[in-house]
Protein backbone atom coordinates (compact mmCIF):
# COMPACT_ATOMS: atom_id res chain seq x y z
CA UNK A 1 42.79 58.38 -24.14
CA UNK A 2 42.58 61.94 -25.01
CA UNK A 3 39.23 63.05 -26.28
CA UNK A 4 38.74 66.80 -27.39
CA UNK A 5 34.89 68.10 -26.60
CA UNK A 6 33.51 71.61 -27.34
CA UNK A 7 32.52 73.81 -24.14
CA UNK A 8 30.65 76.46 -23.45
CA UNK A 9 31.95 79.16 -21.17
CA UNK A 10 28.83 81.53 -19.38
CA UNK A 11 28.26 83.59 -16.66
CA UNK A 12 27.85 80.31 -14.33
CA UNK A 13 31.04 78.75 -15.26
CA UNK A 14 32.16 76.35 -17.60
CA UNK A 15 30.17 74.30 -18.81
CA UNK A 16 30.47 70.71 -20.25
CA UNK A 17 27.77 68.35 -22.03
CA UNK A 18 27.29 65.84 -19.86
CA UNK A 19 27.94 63.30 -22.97
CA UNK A 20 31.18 63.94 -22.78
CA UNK A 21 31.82 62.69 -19.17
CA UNK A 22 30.21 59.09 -20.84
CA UNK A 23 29.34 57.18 -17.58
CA UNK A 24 31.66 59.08 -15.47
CA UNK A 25 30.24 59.71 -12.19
CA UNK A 26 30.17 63.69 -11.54
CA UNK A 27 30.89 63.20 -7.47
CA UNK A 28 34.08 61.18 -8.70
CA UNK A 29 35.66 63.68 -10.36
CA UNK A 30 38.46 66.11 -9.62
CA UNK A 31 39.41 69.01 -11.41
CA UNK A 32 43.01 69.58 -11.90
CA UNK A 33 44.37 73.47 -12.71
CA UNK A 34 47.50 73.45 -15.15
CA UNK A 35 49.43 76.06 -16.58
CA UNK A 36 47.50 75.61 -19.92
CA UNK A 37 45.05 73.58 -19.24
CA UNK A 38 42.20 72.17 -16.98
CA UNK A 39 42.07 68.83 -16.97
CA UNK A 40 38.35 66.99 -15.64
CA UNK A 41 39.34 63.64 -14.40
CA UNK A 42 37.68 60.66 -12.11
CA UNK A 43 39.64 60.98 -8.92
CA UNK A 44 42.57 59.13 -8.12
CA UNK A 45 41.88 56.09 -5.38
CA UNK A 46 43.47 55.66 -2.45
CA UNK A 47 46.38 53.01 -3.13
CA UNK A 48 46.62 52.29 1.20
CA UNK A 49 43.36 49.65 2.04
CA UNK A 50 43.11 51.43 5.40
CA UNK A 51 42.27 54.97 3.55
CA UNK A 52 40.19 53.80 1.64
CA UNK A 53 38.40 52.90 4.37
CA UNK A 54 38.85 55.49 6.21
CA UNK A 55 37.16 57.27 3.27
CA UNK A 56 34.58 55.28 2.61
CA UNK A 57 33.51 55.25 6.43
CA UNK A 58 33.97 59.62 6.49
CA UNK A 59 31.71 59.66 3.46
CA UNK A 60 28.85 57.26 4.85
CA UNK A 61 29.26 59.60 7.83
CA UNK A 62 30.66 56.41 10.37
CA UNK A 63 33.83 58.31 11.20
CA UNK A 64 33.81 60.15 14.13
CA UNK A 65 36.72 62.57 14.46
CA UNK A 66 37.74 63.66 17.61
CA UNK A 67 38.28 67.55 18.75
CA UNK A 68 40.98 67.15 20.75
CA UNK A 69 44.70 66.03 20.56
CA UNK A 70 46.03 62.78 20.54
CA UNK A 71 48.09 61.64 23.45
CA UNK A 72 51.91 61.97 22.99
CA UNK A 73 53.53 58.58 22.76
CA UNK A 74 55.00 56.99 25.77
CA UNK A 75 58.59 55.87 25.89
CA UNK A 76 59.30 52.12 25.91
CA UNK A 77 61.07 52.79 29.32
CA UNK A 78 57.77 54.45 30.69
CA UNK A 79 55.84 51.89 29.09
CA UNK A 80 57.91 49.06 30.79
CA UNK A 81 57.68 50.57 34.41
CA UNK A 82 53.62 50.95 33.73
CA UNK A 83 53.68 47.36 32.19
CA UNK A 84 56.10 45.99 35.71
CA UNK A 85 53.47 48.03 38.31
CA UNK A 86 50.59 46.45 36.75
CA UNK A 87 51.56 43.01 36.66
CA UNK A 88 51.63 42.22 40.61
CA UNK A 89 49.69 40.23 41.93
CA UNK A 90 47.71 37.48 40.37
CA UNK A 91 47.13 37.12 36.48
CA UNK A 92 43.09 38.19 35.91
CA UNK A 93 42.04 35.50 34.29
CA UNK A 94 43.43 33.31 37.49
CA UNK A 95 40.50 36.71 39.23
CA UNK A 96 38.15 35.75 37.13
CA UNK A 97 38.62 31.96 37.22
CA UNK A 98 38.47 31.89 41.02
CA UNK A 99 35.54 34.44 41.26
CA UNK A 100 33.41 32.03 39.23
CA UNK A 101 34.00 29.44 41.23
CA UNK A 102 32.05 30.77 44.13
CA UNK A 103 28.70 31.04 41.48
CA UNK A 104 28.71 27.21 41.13
């Protein structure tokens, strides 16, 4: 739907009557710059659930970003030595089993 409106260009920008947005909301909207044009449109949502999220949590201010780096990943060689070290001994829920026990 194409729908031509008159504007107004002042000092303070460009402006458009707020009639012609209809019952757009005006934090939805992105302005895209074309060669010949500049198109006002509601902004595209995220097609991936988890952004979506993601934005929905950053904008209710529930995202906490972190300062520093991510780890690097750990080969699955490294990650199968870690995985052998810390499996001797006794499987912890056989720990925990045995250590409540002794409360009865």
């Amino acid at each position: 739907m194409t729908t031509i409106i008159a504007t107004q260009v002042t000092p303070q920008g460009l402006l458009i009557p707020r009639a012609a947005l209809q019952d757009w909301n005006i934090n939805d909207l992105e302005v895209v710059r074309r060669k010949q044009t500049i198109l006002v449109r509601p902004k595209r949502e995220a097609t991936d659930p988890r952004a979506r999220v993601r934005q929905a949590l950053r904008a209710a201010g529930l995202l906490y970003e972190p300062s520093w780096k991510t780890p690097p990943d750990v080969s699955a060689e490294e990650r199968a030595h870690l995985a052998g070290k810390l499996a001797q001994g006794q499987p912890l829920s056989e720990i925990i089993i045995a250590e409540r026990e002794d409360r009865a």
